[in-house]
C-alpha atoms as a PDB file:
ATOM      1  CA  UNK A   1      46.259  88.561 -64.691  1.00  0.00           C
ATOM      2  CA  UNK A   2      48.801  91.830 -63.761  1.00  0.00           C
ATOM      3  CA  UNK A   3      51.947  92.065 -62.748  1.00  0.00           C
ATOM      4  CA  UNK A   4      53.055  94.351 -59.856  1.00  0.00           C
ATOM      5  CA  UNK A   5      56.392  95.845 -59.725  1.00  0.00           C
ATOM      6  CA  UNK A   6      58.851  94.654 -56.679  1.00  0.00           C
ATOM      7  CA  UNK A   7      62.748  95.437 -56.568  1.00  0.00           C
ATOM      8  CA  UNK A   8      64.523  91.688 -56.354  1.00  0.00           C
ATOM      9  CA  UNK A   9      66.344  93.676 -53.464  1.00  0.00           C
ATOM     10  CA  UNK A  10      63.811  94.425 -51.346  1.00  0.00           C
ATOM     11  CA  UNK A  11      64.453  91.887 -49.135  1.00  0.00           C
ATOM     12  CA  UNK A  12      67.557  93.240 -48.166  1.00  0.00           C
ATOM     13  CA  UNK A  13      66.113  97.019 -48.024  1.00  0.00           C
ATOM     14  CA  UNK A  14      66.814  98.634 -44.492  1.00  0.00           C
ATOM     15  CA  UNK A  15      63.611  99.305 -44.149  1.00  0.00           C
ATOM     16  CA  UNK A  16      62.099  96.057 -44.563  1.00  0.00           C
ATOM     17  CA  UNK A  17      64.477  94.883 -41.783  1.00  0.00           C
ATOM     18  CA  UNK A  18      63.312  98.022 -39.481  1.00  0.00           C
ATOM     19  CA  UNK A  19      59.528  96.626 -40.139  1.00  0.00           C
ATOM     20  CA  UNK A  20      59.998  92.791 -39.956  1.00  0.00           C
ATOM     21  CA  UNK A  21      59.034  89.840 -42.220  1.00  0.00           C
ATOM     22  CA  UNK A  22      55.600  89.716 -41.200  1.00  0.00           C
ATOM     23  CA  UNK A  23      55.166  93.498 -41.910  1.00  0.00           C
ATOM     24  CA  UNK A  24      57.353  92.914 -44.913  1.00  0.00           C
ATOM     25  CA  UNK A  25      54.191  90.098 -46.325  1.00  0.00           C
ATOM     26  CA  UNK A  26      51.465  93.069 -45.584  1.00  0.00           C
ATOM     27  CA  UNK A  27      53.573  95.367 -47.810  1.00  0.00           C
ATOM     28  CA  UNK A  28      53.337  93.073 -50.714  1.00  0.00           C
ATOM     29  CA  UNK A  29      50.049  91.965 -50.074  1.00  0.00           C
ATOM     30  CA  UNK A  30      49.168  95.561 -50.055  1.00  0.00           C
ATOM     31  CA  UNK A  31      51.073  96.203 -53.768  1.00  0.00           C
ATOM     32  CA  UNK A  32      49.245  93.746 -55.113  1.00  0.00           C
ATOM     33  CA  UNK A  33      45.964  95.240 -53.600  1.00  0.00           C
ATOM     34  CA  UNK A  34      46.879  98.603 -55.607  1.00  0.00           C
ATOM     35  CA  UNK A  35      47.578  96.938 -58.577  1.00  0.00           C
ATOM     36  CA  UNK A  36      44.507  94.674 -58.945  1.00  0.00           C
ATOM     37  CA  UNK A  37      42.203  97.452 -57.752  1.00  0.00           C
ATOM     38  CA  UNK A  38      44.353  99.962 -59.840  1.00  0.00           C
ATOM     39  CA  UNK A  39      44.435 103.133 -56.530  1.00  0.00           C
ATOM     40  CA  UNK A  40      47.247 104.291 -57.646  1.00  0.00           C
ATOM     41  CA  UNK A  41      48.955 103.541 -54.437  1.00  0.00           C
ATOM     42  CA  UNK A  42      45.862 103.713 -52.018  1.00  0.00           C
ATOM     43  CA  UNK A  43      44.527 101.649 -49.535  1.00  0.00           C
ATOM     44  CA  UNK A  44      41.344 102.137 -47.863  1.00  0.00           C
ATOM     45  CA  UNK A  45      42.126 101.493 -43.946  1.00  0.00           C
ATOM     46  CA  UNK A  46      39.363  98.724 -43.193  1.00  0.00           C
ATOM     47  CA  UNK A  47      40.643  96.865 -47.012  1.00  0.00           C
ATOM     48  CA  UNK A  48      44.361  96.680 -45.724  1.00  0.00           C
ATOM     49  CA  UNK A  49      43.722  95.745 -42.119  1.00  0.00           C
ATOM     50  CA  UNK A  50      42.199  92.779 -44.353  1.00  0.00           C
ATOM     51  CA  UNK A  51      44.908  92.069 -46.394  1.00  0.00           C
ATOM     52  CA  UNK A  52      46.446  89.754 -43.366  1.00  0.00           C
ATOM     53  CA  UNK A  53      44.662  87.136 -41.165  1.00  0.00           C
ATOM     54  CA  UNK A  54      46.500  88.379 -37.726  1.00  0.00           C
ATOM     55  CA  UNK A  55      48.000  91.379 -35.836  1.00  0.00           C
ATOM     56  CA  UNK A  56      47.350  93.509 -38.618  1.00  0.00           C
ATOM     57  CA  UNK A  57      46.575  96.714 -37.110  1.00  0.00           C
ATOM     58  CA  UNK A  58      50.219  96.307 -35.053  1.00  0.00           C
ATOM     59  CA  UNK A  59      51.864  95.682 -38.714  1.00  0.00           C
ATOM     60  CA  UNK A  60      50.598  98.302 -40.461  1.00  0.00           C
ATOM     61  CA  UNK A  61      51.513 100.661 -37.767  1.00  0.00           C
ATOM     62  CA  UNK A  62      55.190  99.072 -38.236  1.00  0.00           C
ATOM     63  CA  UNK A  63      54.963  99.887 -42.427  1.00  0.00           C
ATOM     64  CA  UNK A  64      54.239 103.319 -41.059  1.00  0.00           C
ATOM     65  CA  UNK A  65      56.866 104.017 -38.454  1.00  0.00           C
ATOM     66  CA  UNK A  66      59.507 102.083 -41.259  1.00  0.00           C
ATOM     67  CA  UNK A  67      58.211 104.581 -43.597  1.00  0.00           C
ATOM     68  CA  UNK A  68      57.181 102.095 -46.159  1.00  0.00           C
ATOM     69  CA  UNK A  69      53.272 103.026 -46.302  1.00  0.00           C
ATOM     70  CA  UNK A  70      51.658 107.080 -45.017  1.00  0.00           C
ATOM     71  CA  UNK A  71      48.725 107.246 -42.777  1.00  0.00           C
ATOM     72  CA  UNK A  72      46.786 109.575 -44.626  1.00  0.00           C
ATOM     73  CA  UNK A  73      43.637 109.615 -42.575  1.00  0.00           C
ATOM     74  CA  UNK A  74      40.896 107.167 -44.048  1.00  0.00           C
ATOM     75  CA  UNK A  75      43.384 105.241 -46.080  1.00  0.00           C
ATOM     76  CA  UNK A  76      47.226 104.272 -45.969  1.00  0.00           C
ATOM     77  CA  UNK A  77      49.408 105.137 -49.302  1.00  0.00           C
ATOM     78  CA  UNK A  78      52.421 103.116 -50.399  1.00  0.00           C
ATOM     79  CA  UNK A  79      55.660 105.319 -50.027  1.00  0.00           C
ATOM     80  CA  UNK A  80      56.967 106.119 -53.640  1.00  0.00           C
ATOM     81  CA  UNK A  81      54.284 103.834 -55.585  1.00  0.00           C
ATOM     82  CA  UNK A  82      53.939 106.064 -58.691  1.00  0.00           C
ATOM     83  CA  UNK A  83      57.572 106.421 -58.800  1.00  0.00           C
ATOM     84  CA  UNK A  84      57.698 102.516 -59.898  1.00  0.00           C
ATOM     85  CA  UNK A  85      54.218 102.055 -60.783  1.00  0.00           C
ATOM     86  CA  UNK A  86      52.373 103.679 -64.106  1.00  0.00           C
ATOM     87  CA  UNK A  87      49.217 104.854 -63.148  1.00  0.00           C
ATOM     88  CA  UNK A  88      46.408 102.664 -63.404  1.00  0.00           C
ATOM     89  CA  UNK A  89      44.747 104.058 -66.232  1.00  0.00           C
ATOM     90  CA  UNK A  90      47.816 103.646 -68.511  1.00  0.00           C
ATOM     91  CA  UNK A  91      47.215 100.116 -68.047  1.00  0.00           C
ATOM     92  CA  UNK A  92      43.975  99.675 -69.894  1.00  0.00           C
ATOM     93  CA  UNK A  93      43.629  96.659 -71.978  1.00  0.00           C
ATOM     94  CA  UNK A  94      43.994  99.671 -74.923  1.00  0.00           C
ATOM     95  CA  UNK A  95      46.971 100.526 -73.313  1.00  0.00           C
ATOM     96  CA  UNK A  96      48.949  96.991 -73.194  1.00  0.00           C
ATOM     97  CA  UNK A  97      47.874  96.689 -76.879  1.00  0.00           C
ATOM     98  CA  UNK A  98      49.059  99.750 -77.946  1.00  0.00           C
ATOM     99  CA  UNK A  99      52.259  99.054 -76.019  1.00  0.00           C
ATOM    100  CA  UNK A 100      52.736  95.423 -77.210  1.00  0.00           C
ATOM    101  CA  UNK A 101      52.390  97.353 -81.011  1.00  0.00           C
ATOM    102  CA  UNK A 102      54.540 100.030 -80.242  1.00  0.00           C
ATOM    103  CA  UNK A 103      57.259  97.314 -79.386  1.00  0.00           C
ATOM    104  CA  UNK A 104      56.742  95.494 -82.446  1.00  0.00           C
ATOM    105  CA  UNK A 105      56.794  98.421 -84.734  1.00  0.00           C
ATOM    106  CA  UNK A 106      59.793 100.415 -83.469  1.00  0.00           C
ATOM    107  CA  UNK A 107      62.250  97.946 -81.561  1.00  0.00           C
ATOM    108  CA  UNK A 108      64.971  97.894 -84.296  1.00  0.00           C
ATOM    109  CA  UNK A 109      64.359 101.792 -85.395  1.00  0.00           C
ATOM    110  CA  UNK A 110      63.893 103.365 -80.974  1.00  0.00           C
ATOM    111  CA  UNK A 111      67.029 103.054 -79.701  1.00  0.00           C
ATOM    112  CA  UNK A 112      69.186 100.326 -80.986  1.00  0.00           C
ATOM    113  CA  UNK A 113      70.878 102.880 -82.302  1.00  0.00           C
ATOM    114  CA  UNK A 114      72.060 104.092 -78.730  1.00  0.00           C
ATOM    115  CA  UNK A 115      74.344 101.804 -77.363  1.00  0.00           C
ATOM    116  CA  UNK A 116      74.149 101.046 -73.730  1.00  0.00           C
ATOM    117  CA  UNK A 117      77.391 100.885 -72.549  1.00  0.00           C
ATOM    118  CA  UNK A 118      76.514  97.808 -69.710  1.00  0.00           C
ATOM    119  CA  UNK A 119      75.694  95.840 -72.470  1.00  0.00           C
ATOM    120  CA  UNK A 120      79.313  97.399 -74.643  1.00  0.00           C
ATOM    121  CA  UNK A 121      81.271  96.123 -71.891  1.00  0.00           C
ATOM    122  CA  UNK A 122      79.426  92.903 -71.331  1.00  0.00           C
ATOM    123  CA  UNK A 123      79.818  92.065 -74.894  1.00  0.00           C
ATOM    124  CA  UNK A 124      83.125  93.544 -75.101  1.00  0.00           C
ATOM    125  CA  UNK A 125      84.454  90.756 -72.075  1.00  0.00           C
ATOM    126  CA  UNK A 126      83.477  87.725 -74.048  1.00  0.00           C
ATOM    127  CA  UNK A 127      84.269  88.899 -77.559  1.00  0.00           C
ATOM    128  CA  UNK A 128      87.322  87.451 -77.356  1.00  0.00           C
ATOM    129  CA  UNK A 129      86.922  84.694 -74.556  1.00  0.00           C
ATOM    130  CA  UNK A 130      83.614  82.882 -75.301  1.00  0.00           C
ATOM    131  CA  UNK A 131      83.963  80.211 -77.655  1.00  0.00           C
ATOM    132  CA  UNK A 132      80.205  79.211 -77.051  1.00  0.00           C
ATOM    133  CA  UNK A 133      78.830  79.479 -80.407  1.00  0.00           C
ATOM    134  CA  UNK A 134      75.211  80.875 -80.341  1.00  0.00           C
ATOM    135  CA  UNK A 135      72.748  78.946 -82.915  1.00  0.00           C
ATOM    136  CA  UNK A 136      70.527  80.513 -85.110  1.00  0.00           C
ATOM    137  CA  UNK A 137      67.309  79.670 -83.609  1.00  0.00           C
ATOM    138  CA  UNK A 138      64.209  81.754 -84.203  1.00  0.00           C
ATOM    139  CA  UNK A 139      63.457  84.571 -81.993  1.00  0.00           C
ATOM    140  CA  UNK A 140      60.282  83.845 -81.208  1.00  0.00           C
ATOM    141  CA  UNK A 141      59.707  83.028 -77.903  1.00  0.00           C
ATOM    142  CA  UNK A 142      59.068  79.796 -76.880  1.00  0.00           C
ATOM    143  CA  UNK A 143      56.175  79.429 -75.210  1.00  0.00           C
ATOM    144  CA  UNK A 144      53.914  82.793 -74.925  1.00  0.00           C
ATOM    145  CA  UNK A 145      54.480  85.994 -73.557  1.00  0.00           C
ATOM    146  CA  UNK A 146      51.419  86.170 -72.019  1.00  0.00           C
ATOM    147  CA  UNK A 147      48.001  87.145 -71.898  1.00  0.00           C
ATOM    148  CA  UNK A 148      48.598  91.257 -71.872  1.00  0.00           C
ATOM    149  CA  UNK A 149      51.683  91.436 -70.776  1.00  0.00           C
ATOM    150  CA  UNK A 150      53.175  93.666 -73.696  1.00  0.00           C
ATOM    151  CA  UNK A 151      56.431  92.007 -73.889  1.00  0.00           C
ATOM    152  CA  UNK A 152      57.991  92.345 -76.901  1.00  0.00           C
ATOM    153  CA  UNK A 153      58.794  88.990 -79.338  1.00  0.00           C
ATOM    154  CA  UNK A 154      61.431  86.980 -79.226  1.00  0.00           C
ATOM    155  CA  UNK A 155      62.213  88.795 -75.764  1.00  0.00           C
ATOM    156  CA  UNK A 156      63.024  85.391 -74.031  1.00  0.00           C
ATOM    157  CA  UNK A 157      65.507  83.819 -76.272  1.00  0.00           C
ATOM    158  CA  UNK A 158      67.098  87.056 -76.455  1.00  0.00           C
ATOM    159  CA  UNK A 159      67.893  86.712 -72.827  1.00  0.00           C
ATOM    160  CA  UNK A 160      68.739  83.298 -73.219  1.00  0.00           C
ATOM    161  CA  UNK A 161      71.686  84.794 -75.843  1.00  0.00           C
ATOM    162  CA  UNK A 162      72.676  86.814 -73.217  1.00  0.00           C
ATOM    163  CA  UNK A 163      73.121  84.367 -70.270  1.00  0.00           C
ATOM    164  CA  UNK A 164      74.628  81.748 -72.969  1.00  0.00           C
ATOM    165  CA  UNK A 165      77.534  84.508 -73.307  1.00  0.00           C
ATOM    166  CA  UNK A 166      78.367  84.639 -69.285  1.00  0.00           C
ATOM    167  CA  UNK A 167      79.073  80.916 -69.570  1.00  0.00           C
ATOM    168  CA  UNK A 168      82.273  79.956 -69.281  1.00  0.00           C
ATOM    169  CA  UNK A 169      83.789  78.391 -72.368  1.00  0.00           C
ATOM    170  CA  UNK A 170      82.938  74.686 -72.781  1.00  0.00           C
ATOM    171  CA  UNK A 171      80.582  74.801 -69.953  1.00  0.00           C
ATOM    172  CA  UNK A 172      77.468  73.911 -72.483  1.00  0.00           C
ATOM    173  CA  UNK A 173      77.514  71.095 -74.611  1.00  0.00           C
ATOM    174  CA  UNK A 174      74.146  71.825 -76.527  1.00  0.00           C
ATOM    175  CA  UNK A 175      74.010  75.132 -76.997  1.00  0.00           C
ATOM    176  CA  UNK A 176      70.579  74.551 -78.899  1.00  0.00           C
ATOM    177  CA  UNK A 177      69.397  73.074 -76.024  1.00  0.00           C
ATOM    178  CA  UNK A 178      70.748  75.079 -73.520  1.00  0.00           C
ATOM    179  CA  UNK A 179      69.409  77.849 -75.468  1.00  0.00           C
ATOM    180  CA  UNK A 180      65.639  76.594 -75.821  1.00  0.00           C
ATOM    181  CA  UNK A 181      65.974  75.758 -71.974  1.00  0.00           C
ATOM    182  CA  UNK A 182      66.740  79.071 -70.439  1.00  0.00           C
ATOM    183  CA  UNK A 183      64.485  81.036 -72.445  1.00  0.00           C
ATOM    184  CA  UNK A 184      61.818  78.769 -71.139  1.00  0.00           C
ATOM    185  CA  UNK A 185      63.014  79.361 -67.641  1.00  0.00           C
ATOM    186  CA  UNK A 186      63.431  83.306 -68.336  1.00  0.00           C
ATOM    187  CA  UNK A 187      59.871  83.179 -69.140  1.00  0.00           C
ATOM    188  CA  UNK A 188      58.892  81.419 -65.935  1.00  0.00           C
ATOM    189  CA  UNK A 189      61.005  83.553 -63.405  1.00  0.00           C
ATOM    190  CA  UNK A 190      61.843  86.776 -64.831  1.00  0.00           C
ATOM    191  CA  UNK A 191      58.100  87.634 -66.364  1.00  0.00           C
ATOM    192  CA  UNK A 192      57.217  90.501 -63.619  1.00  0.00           C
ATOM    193  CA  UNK A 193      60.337  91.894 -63.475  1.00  0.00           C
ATOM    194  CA  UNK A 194      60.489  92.371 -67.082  1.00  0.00           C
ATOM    195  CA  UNK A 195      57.056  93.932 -67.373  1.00  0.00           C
ATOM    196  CA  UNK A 196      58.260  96.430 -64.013  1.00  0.00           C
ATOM    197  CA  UNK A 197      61.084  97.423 -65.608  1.00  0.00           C
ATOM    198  CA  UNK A 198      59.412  98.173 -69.399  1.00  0.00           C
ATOM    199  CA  UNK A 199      56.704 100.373 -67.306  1.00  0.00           C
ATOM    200  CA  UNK A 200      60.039 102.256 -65.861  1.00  0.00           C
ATOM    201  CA  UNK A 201      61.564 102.643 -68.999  1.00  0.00           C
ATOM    202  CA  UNK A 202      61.888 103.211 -72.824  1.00  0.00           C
ATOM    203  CA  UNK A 203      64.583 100.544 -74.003  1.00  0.00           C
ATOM    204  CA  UNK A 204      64.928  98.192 -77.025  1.00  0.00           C
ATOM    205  CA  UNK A 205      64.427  94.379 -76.639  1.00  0.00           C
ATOM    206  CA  UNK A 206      68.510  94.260 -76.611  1.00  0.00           C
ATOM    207  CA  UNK A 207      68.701  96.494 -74.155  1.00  0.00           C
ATOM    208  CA  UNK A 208      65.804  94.895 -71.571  1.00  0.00           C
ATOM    209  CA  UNK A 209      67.482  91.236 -72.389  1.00  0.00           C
ATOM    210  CA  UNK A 210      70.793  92.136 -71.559  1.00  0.00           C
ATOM    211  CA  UNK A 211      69.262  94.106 -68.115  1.00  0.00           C
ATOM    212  CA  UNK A 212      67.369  90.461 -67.866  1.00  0.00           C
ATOM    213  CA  UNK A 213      70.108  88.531 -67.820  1.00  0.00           C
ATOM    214  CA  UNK A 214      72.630  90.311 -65.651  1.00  0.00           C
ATOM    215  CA  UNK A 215      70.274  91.482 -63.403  1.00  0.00           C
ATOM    216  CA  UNK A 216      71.828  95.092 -63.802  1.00  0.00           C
ATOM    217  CA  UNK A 217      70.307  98.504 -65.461  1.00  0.00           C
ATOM    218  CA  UNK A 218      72.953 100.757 -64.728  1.00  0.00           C
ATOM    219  CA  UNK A 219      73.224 104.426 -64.256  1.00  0.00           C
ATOM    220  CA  UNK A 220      72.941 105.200 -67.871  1.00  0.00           C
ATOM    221  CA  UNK A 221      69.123 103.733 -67.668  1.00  0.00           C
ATOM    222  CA  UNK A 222      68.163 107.075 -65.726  1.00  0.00           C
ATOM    223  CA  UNK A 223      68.043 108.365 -69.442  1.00  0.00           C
ATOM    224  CA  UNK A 224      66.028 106.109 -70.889  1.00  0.00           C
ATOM    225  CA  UNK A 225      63.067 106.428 -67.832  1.00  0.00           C
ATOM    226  CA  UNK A 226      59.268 107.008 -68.957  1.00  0.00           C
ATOM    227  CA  UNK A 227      57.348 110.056 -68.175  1.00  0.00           C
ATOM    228  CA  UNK A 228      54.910 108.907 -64.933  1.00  0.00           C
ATOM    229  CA  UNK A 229      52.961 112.025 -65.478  1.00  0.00           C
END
């Protein structure tokens, strides 16, 4: 199983609204085409007029007038698909090993040491207001990352930390279980965005939980964004 990127605010993108919910389903139908055939972006005409069971010669033509997908002749191509998606050969099973290494190896040593200042202030607002003590559980995750997704451990309850320091004071009365909880749930929900945003970018665990759990990157993440070449 993959993972295809999708912005969580793509449903409120103008151009999804100029091409229509039912145009909207052929898009993502048609990312996950690319993905699990691994074209980069391309879709042979007669495989995406497939991809939906009705009118959808009419909806590709609205993907194309929204400027979502190109006509490029034989084939359509997904606007901007290698600017969020690696290309498919850096997504070998060699690849998500490697990467799924890499994270284990050089986490604490790869930028820890460069403070992302979305986190600074995050931190920085409930220094002195949370009175949620965090317990020292292990980092592991709880349950698996996943079968190839080259997540990094103890990824989840890290972004359980995180959320547990936006509550408001006295709003958990088991931390421990609180804690155990949303990691589980992080897991479950926020999976594909965190493997999107780790094919973006080069950040530490820290950095990708806090991102996780606020749902924001930031400006300063332009810094930190992998090579697509």
């Amino acid at each position: 199983m993959s993972w295809v990127y999708l912005d969580d605010q793509f449903p409120d993108h103008p151009k999804v609204a100029r091409a229509g919910e039912a145009a909207a389903y052929l898009f993502v139908c048609g990312l996950a085409y690319c993905k699990r055939h691994g074209t980069d972006g391309d879709i042979a005409k007669p495989a995406a007029l497939r991809l939906v069971t009705s009118r959808a010669r009419a909806l590709a033509a609205r993907l194309v007038d929204a400027g979502l997908w190109e006509d490029a002749g034989d084939h359509f191509r997904v606007h901007d698909y290698a600017e969020w998606n690696r290309p498919a050969a850096s997504r070998s099973e060699a690849g998500r090993k490697a990467a799924r290494a890499r994270w284990s190896k050089d986490d604490a040593s790869r930028t820890h040491n460069a403070s992302d200042p979305q986190c600074d202030r995050i931190e920085s607002a409930h220094a002195s207001t949370c009175t949620i003590p965090i317990p020292s559980l292990s980092l592991a995750n709880s349950s698996s990352n996943g079968s190839g997704t080259g997540l990094p451990d103890g990824l989840w309850m890290k972004v359980a930390e995180e959320q547990l320091k936006l509550q408001r004071p006295g709003a958990v009365s088991n931390p421990e279980r609180w804690l155990r909880t949303a990691a589980d749930n992080a897991e479950k929900h926020l999976t594909p965005k965190a493997v999107g945003l780790l094919e973006q970018f080069n950040v530490s665990t820290s950095q990708l939980a806090c991102a996780l759990a606020t749902g924001i990157t930031g400006p300063t993440w332009n810094s930190y964004r992998r090579d697509a070449s």
